[in-house]
C-alpha atoms as a PDB file:
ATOM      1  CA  UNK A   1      20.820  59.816 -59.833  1.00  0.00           C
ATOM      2  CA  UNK A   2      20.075  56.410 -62.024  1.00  0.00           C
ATOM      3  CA  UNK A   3      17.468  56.353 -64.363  1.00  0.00           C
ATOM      4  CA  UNK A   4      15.542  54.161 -61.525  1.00  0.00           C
ATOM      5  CA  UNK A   5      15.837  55.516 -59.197  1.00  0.00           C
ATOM      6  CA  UNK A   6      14.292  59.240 -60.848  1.00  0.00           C
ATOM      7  CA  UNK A   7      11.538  56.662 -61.652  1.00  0.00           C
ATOM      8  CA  UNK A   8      10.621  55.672 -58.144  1.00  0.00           C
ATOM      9  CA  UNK A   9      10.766  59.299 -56.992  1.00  0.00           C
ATOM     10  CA  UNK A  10       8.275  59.877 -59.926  1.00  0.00           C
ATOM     11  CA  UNK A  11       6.096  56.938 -59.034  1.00  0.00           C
ATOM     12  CA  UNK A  12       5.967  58.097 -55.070  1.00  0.00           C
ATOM     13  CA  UNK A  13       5.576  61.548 -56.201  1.00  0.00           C
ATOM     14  CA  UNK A  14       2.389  59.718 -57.697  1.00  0.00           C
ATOM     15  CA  UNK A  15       1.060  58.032 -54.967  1.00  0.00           C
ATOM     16  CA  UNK A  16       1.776  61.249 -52.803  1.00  0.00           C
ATOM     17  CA  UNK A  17      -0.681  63.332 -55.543  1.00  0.00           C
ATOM     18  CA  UNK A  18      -3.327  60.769 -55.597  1.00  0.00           C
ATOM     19  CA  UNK A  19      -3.347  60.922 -51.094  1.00  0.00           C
ATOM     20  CA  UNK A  20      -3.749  64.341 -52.049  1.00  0.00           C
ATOM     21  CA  UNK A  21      -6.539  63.701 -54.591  1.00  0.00           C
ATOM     22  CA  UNK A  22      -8.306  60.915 -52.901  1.00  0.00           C
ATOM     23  CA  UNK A  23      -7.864  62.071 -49.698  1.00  0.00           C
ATOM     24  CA  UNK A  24      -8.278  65.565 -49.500  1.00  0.00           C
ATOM     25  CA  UNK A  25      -4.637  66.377 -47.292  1.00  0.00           C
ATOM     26  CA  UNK A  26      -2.707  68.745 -48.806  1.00  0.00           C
ATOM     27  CA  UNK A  27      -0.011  68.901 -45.572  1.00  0.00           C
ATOM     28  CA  UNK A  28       1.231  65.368 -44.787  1.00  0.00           C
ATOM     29  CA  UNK A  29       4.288  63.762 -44.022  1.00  0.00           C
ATOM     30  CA  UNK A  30       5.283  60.390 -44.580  1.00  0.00           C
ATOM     31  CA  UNK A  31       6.369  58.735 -40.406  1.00  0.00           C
ATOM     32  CA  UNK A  32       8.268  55.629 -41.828  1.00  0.00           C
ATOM     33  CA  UNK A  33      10.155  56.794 -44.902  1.00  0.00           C
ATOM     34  CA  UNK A  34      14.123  57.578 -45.307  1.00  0.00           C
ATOM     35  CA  UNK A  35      13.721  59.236 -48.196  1.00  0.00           C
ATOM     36  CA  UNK A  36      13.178  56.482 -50.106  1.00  0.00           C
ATOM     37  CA  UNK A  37      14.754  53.047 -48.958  1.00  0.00           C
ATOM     38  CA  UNK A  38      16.698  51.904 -52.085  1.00  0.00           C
ATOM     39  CA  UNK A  39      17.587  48.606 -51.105  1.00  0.00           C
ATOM     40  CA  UNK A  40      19.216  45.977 -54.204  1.00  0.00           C
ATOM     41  CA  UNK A  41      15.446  45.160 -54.623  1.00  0.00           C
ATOM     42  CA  UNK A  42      14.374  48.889 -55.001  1.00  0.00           C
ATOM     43  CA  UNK A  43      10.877  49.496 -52.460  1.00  0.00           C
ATOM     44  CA  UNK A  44       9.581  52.094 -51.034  1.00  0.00           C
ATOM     45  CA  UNK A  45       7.288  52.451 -47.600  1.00  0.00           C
ATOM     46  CA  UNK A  46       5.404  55.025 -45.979  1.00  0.00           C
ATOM     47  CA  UNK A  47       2.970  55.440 -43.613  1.00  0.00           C
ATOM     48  CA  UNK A  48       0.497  58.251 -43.647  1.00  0.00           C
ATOM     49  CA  UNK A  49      -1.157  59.300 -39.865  1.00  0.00           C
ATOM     50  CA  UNK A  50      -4.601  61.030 -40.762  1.00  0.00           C
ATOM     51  CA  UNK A  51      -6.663  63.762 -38.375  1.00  0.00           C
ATOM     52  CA  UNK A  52      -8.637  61.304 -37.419  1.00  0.00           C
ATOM     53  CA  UNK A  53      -5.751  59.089 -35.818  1.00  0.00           C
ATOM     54  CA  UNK A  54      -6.374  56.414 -38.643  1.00  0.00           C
ATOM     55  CA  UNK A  55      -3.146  55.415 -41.099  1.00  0.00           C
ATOM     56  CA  UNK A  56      -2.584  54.352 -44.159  1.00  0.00           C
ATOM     57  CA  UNK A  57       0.385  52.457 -45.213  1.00  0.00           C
ATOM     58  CA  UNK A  58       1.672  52.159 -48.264  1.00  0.00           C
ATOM     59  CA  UNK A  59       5.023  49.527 -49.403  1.00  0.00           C
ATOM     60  CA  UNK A  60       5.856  48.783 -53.057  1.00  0.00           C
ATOM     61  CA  UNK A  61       8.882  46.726 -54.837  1.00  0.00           C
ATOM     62  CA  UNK A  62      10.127  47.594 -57.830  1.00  0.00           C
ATOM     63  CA  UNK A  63      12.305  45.978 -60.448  1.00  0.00           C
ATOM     64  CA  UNK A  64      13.264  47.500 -63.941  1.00  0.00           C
ATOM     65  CA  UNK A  65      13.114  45.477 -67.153  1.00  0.00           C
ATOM     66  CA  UNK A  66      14.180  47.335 -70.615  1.00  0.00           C
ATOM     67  CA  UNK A  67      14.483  50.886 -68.487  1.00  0.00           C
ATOM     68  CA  UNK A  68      11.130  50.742 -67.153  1.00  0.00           C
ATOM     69  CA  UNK A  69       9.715  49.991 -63.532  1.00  0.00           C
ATOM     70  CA  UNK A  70       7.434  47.661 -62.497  1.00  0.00           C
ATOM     71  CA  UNK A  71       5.558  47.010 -59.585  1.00  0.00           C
ATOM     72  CA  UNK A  72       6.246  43.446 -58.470  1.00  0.00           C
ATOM     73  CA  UNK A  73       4.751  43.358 -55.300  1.00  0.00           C
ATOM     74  CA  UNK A  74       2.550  45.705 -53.303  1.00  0.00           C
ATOM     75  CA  UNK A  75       0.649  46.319 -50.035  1.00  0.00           C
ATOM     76  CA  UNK A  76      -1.853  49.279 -49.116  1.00  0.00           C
ATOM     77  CA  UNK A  77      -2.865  48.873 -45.642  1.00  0.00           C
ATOM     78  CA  UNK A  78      -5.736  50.931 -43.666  1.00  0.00           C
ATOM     79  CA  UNK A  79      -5.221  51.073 -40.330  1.00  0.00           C
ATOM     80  CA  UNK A  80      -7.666  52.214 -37.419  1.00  0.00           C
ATOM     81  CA  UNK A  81      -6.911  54.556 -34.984  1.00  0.00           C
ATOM     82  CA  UNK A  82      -5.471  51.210 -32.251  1.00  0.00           C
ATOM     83  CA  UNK A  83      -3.638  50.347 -35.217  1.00  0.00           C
ATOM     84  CA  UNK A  84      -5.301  47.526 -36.626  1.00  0.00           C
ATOM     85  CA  UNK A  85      -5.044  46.618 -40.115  1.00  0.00           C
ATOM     86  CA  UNK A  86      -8.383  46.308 -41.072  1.00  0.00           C
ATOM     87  CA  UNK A  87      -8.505  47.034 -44.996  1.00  0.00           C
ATOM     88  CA  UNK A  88      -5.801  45.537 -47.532  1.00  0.00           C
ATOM     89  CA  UNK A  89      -5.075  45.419 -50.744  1.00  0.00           C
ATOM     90  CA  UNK A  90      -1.882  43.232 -52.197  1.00  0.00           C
ATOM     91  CA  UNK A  91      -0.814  40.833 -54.601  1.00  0.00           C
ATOM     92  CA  UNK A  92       1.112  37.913 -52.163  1.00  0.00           C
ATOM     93  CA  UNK A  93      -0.397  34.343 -53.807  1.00  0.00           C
ATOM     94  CA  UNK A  94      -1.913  33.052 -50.731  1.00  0.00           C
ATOM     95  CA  UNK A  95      -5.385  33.467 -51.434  1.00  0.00           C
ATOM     96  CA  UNK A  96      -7.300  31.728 -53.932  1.00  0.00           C
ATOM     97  CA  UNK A  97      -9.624  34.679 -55.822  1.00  0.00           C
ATOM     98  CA  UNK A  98     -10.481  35.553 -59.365  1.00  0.00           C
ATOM     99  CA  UNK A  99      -8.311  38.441 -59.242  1.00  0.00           C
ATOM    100  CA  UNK A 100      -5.644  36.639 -57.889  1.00  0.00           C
ATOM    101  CA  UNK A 101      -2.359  37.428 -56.829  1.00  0.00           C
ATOM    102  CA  UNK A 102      -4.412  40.893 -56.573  1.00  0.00           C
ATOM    103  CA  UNK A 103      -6.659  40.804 -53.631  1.00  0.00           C
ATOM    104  CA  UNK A 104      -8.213  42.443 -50.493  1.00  0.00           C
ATOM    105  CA  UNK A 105      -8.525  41.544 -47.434  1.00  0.00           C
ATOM    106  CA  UNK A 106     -11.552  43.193 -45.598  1.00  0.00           C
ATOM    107  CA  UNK A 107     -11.685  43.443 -41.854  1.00  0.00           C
ATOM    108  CA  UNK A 108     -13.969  46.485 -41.379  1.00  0.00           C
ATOM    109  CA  UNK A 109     -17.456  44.954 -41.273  1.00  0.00           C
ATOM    110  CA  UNK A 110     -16.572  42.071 -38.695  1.00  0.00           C
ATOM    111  CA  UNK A 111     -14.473  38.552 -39.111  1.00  0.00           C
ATOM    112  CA  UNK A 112     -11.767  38.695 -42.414  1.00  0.00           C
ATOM    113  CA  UNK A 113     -13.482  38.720 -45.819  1.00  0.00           C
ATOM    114  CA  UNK A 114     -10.659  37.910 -48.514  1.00  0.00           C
ATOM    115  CA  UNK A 115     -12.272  39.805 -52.421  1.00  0.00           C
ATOM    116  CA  UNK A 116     -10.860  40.285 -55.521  1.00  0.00           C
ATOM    117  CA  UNK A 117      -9.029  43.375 -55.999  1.00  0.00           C
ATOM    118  CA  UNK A 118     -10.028  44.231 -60.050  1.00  0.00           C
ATOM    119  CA  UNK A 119      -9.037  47.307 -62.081  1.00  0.00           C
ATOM    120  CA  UNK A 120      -4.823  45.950 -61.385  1.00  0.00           C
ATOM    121  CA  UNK A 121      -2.241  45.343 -63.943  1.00  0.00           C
ATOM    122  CA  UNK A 122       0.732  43.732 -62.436  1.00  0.00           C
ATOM    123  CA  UNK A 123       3.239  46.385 -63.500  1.00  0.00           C
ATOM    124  CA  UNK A 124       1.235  49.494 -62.368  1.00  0.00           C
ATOM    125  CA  UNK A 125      -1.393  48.467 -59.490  1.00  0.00           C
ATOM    126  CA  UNK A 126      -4.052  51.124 -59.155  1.00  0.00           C
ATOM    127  CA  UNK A 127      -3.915  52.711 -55.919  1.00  0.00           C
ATOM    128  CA  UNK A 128      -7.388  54.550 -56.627  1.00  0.00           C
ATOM    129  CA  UNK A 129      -9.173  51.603 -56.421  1.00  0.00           C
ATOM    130  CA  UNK A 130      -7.787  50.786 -52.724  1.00  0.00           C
ATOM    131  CA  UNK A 131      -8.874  54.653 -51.932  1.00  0.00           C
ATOM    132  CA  UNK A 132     -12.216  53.788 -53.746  1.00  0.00           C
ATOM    133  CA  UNK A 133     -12.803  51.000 -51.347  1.00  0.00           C
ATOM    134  CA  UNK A 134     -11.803  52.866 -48.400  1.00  0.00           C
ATOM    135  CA  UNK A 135     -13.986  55.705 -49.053  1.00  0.00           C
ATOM    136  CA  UNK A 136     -16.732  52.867 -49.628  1.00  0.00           C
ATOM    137  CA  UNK A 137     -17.344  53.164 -53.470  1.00  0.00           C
ATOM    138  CA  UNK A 138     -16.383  49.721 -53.641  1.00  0.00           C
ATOM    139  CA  UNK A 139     -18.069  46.422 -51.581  1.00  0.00           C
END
């Protein structure tokens, strides 16, 4: 196994722990995941199906500069139970915010509300912060 890829099984085992954490779920499986999809741009994607039929998706890129991985893109998606995205957090360049490329886009209180997404460094988004906001900590 290459040095990056033990470093994206390290980084999902991450994100797995902080579900865990943030979420309470100690049994889950991920629906959409082949192991992990090593493609020549390295990603990963998951989706997590919660007891109360609502999922969470989560999809990260990854390149590798001086042995180390970074994040370059990223989208955590909260879906309700019909499937509608209705919470996410990302770092795509269409929106115009303070935070930006890092941004939410809100859907749960009615018509699309695009916010900054703060507490992210562009090498290591911080997925608590899209948990935070889902758990409604964060407006």
């Amino acid at each position: 196994m290459s040095v990056g890829e033990v470093q994206i099984y390290e980084r999902v085992a991450y994100l797995c722990e902080q579900m865990n954490k943030q979420l309470g779920i100690k049994n889950f499986e991920w629906l959409d995941y082949d192991d992990i999809i090593i493609t020549n741009s390295f990603s990963t994607k998951g989706i997590l199906k919660l007891e109360d039929e609502t999922s969470i998706m989560v999809f990260e890129k990854y390149v590798f500069a001086q042995n180390k991985l970074r994040i370059s893109r990223y989208c955590y998606s909260f879906y309700n139970s019909d499937g509608q995205d209705i919470f996410r957090a990302e770092n795509s360049e269409h929106h115009d915010v303070s935070t930006t490329p890092h941004h939410i886009q809100d859907r749960r209180f009615g018509g699309e509300k695009v916010k900054p997404f703060r507490r992210q460094e562009l090498d290591n988004p911080d997925i608590t912060e899209f948990f935070a906001h889902i758990h409604g900590e964060r407006r």
